[in-house]
Protein backbone atom coordinates (compact mmCIF):
# COMPACT_ATOMS: atom_id res chain seq x y z
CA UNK A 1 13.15 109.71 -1.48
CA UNK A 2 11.69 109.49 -4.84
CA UNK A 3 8.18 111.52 -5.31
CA UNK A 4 6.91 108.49 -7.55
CA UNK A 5 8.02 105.69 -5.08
CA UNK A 6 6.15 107.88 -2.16
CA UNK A 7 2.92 107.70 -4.48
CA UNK A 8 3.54 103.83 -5.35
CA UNK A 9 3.32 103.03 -1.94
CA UNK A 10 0.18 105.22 -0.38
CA UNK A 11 -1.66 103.63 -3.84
CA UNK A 12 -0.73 99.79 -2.44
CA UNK A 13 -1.41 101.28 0.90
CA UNK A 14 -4.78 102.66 -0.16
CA UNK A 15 -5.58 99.29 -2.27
CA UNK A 16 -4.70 96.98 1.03
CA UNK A 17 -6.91 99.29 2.74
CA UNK A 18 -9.84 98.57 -0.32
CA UNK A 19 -9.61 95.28 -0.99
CA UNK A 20 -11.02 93.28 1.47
CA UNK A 21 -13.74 95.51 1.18
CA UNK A 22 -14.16 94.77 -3.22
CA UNK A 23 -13.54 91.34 -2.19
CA UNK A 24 -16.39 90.92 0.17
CA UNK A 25 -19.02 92.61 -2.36
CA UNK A 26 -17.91 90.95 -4.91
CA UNK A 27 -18.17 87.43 -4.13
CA UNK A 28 -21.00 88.16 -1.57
CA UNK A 29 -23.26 89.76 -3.65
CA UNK A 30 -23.28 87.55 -6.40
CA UNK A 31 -24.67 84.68 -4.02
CA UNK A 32 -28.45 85.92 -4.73
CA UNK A 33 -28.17 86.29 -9.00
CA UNK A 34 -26.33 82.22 -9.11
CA UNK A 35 -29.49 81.43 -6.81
CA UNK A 36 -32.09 82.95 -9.15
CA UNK A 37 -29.91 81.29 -11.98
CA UNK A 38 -30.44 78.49 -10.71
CA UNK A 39 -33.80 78.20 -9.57
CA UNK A 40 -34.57 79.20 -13.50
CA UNK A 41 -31.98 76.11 -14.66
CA UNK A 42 -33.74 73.42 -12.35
CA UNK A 43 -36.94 74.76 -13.27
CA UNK A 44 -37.75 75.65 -9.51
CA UNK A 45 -40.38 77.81 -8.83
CA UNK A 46 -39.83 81.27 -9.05
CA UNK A 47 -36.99 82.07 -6.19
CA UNK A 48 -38.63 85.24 -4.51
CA UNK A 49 -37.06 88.44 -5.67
CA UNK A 50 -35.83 89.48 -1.55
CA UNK A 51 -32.91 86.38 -2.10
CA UNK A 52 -31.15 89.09 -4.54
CA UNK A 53 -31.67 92.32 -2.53
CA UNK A 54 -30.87 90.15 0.67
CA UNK A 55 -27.65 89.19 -0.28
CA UNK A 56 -26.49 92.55 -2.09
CA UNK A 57 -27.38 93.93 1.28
CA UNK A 58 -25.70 91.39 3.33
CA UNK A 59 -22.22 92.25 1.70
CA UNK A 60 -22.91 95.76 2.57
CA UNK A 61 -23.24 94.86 6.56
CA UNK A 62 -20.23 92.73 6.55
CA UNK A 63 -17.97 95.63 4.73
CA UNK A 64 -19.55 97.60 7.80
CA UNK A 65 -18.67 95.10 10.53
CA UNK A 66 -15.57 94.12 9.49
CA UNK A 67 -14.86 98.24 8.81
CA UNK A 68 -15.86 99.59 12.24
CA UNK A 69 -15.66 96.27 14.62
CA UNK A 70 -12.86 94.51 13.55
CA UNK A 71 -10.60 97.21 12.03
CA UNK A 72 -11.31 99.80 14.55
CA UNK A 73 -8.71 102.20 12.52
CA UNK A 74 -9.96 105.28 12.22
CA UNK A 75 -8.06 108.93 11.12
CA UNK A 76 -6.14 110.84 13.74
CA UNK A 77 -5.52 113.72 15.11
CA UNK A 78 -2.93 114.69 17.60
CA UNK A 79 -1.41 117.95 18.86
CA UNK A 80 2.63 117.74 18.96
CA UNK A 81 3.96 121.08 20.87
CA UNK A 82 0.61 122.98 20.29
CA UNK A 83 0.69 122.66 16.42
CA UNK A 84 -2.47 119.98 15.14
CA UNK A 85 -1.35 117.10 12.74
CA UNK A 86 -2.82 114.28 10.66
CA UNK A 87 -1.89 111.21 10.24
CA UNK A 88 -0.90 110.72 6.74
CA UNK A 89 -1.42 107.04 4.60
CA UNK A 90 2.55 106.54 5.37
CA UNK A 91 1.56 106.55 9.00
CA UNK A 92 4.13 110.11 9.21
CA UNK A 93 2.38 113.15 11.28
CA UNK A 94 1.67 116.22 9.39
CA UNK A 95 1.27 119.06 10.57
CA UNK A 96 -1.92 121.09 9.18
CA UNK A 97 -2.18 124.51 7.71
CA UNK A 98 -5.44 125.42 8.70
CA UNK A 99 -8.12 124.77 11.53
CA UNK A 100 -11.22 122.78 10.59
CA UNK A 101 -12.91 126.09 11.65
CA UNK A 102 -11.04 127.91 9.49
CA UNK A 103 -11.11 125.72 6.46
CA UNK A 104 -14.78 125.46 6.67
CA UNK A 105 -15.14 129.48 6.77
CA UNK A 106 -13.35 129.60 4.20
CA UNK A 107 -15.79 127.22 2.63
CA UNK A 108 -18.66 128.96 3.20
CA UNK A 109 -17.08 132.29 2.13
CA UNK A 110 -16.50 130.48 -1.52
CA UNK A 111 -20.15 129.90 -1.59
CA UNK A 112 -21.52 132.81 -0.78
């Protein structure tokens, strides 16, 4: 299989992954600025400032509810004849080069 058609399709699997989530913030959070808009254009009194931090926060809680209660998907590990793998975006099981406890030696031995 083509390297570039592998790539094309963990980007559209990565985007259908991100989406929902842009799509949430971005119509969500825009609720609070059109309601101070338009408390300024009907010559309201002066919406309290909480409507716009309200709803830039509520968009945040619903990416985080539908994330980790409705899309319970989460990254995996799994050990296939002693030998730990990670599930790639393709959904294929890779095997890994190194421990975690290795890597992050490794790590620490860069820094110091």
């Amino acid at each position: 299989m083509n390297v570039k058609l592998i790539v094309i399709a963990q980007n559209v699997k990565s985007l259908r992954y991100l989406f929902p989530s842009t799509l949430i913030y971005s119509c969500c959070a825009q609720f609070g600025s059109m309601i101070t808009i338009a408390f300024q254009a009907f010559n309201l009194p002066t919406a309290p400032l909480c409507i716009f931090h309200i709803f830039f926060n509520l968009s945040f809680l619903l990416i985080y509810f539908r994330h980790y209660c409705i899309n319970p998907d989460r990254i995996s590990t799994t050990t296939i004849k002693n030998e730990r793998t990670v599930k790639n975006p393709l959904g294929k099981f890779i095997p890994t080069n190194v421990t975690s406890e290795q890597y992050f030696q490794a790590l620490q031995h860069q820094w110091n």
